[in-house]
Protein backbone atom coordinates (compact mmCIF):
# COMPACT_ATOMS: atom_id res chain seq x y z
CA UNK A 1 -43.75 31.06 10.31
CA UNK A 2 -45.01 34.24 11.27
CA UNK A 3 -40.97 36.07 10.78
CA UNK A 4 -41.34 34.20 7.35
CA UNK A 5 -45.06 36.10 6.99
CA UNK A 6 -43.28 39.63 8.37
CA UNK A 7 -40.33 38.99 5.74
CA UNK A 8 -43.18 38.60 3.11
CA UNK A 9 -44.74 41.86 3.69
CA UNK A 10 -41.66 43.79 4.23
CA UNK A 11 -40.22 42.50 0.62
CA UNK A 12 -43.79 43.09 -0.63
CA UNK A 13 -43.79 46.96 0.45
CA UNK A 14 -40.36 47.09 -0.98
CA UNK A 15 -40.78 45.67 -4.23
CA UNK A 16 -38.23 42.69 -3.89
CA UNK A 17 -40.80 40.45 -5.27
CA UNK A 18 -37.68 37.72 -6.03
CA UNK A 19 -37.29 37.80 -2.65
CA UNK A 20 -41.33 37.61 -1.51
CA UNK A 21 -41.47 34.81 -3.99
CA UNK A 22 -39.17 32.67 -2.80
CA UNK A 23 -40.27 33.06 0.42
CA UNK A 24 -43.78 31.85 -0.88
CA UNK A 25 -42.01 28.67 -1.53
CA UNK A 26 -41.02 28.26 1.45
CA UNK A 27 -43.73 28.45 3.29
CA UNK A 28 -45.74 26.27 0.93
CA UNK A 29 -42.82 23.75 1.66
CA UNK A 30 -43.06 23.91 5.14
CA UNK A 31 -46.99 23.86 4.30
CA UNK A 32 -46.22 20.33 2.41
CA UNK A 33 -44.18 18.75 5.23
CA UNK A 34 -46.63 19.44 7.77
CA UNK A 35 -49.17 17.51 5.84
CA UNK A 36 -47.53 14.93 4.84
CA UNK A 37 -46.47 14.26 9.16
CA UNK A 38 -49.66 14.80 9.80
CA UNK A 39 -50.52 11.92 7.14
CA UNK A 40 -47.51 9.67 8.53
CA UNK A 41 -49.06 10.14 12.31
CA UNK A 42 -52.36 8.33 10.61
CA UNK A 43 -50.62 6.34 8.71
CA UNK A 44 -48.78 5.01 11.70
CA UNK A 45 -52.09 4.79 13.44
CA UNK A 46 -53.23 2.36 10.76
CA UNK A 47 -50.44 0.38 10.73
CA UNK A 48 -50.80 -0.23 14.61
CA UNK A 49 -53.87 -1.34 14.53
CA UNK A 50 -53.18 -3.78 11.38
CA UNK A 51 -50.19 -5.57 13.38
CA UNK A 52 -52.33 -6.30 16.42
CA UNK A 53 -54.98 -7.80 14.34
CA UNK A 54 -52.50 -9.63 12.63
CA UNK A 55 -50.93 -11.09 15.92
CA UNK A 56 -53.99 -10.99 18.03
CA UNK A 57 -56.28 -12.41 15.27
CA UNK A 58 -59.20 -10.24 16.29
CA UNK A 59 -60.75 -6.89 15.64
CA UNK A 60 -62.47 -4.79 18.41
CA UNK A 61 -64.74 -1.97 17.63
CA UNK A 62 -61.81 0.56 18.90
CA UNK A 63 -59.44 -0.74 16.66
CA UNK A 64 -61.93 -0.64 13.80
CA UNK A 65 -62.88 3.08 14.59
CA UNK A 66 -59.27 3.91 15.01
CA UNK A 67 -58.43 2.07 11.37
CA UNK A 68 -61.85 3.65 9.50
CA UNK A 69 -60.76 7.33 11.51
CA UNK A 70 -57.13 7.29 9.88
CA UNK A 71 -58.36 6.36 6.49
CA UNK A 72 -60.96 9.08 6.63
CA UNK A 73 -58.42 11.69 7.94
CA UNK A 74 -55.64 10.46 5.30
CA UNK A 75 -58.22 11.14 2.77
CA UNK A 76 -58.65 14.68 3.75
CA UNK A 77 -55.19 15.56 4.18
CA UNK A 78 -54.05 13.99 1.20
CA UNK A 79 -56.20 15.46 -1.60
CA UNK A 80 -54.78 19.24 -2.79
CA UNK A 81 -56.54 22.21 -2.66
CA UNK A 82 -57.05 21.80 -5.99
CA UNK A 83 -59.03 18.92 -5.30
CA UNK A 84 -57.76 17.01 -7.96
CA UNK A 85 -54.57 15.89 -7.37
CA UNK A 86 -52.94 14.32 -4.17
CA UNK A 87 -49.49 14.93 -1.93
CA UNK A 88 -49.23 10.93 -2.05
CA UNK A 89 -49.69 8.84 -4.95
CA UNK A 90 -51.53 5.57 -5.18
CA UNK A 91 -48.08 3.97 -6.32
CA UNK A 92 -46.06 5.79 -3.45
CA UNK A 93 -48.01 4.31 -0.66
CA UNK A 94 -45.82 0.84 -0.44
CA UNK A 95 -42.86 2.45 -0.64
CA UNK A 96 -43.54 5.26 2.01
CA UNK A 97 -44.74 2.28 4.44
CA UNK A 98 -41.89 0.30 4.30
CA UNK A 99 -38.91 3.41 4.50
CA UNK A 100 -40.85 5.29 6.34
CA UNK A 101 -43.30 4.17 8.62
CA UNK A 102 -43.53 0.53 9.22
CA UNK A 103 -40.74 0.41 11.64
CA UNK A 104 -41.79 3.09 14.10
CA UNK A 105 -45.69 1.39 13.57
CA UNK A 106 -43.99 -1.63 14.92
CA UNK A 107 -41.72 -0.41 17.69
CA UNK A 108 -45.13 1.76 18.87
CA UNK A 109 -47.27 -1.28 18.63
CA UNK A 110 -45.23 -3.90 20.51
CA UNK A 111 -46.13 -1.95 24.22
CA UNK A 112 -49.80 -2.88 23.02
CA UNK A 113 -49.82 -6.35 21.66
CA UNK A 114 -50.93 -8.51 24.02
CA UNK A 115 -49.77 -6.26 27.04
CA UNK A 116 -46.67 -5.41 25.46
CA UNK A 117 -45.68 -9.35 25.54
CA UNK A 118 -42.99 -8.42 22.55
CA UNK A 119 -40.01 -6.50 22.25
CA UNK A 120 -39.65 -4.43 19.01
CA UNK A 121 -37.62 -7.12 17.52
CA UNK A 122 -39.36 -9.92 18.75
CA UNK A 123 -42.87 -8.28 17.51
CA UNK A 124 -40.95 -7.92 13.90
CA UNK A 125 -39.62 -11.26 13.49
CA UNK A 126 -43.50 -12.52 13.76
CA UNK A 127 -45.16 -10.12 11.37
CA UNK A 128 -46.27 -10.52 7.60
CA UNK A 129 -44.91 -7.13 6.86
CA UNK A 130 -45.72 -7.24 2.94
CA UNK A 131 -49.80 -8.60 4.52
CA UNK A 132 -49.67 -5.34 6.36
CA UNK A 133 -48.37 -3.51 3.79
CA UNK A 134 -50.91 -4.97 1.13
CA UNK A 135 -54.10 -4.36 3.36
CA UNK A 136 -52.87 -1.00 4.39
CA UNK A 137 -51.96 -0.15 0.78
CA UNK A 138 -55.79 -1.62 -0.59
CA UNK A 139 -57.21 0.46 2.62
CA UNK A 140 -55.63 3.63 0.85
CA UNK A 141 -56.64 2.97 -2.57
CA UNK A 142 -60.22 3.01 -1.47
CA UNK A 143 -59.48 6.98 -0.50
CA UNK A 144 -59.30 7.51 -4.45
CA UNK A 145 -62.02 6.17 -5.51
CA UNK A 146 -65.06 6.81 -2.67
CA UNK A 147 -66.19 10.20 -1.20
CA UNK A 148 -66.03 11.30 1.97
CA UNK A 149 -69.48 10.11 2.53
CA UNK A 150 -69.67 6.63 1.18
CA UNK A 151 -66.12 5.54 2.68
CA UNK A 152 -67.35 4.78 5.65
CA UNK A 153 -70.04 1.91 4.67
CA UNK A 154 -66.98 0.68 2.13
CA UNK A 155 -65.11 0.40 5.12
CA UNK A 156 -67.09 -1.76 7.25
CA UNK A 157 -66.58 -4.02 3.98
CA UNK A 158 -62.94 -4.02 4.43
CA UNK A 159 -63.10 -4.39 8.07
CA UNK A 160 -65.20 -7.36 8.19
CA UNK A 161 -62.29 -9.15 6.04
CA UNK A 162 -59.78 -8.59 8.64
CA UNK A 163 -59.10 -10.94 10.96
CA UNK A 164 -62.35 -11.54 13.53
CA UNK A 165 -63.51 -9.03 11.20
CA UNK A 166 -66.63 -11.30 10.91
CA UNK A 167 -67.02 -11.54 14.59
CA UNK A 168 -67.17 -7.45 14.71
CA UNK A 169 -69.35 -7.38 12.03
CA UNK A 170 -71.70 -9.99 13.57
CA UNK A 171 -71.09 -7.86 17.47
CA UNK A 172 -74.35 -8.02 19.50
CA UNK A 173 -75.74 -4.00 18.70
């Protein structure tokens, strides 16, 4: 980036503002891709933590940090600087799960369920993909609706639905 940021200047100082343009666009597309990894990389952290509470039919307070930290972060990263519009759609989320992200989610958590008792396939073959997909997906809706500050709280909501959810909820403090 920082040739693409010399370029800029140079074409600016020159006048070739075609040229300064279009290299405008290409940093904001590199901009764009870098978000939406850095969304993917929470997304994927979600999606762990969903298939090992699907298998292991519990939820421990790191998993449920780890899921309410990757909805909070996909929140920021999502929203434009506009603040008013988003990189991901509500409607795109299913489809970016499933092409995307699901796999690798899968392949990443089968060295963690139950001691890494699974292969990749094996791990599959179990799942409820389209549950995973669903509570993942209704997980990310929530980021359009609540701030930054009430999330949290509408979290623990969600949470306590999941699997042993009520158990976490109910932990000794």
């Amino acid at each position: 980036m920082t040739q693409e940021l010399i370029d800029l200047k140079k074409n600016i100082l020159e006048g070739r503002y075609a040229d300064a343009l279009a290299i405008v666009d290409e940093l904001e597309g590199m901009s764009k891709q870098a978000i939406l990894r850095n969304i993917q990389a929470y997304l994927n952290i979600l999606l762990i933590h969903l298939i090992k509470n699907q298998v292991e039919q519990c939820l421990t307070g790191s998993w449920a940090n780890s899921i309410r930290n990757s909805i909070r972060e996909i929140k920021k990263l999502n929203i434009k600087d506009n603040k008013k519009s988003y990189y991901i759609h509500l409607d795109d989320w299913d489809k970016l799960i499933e092409e995307e992200v699901i796999e690798d989610a899968i392949a990443d958590a089968s060295e963690e369920v139950i001691n890494g008792k699974f292969t990749r396939s094996q791990l599959s073959a179990m799942l409820d993909k389209n549950q995973i997909i669903t509570t993942a997906t209704s997980f990310l809706a929530l980021t359009y609706t609540y701030s930054p500050k009430e999330l949290p709280a509408i979290m623990d909501d969600y949470l306590s639905q999941l699997a042993g959810g009520e158990d976490w909820t109910n932990r000794e403090k």
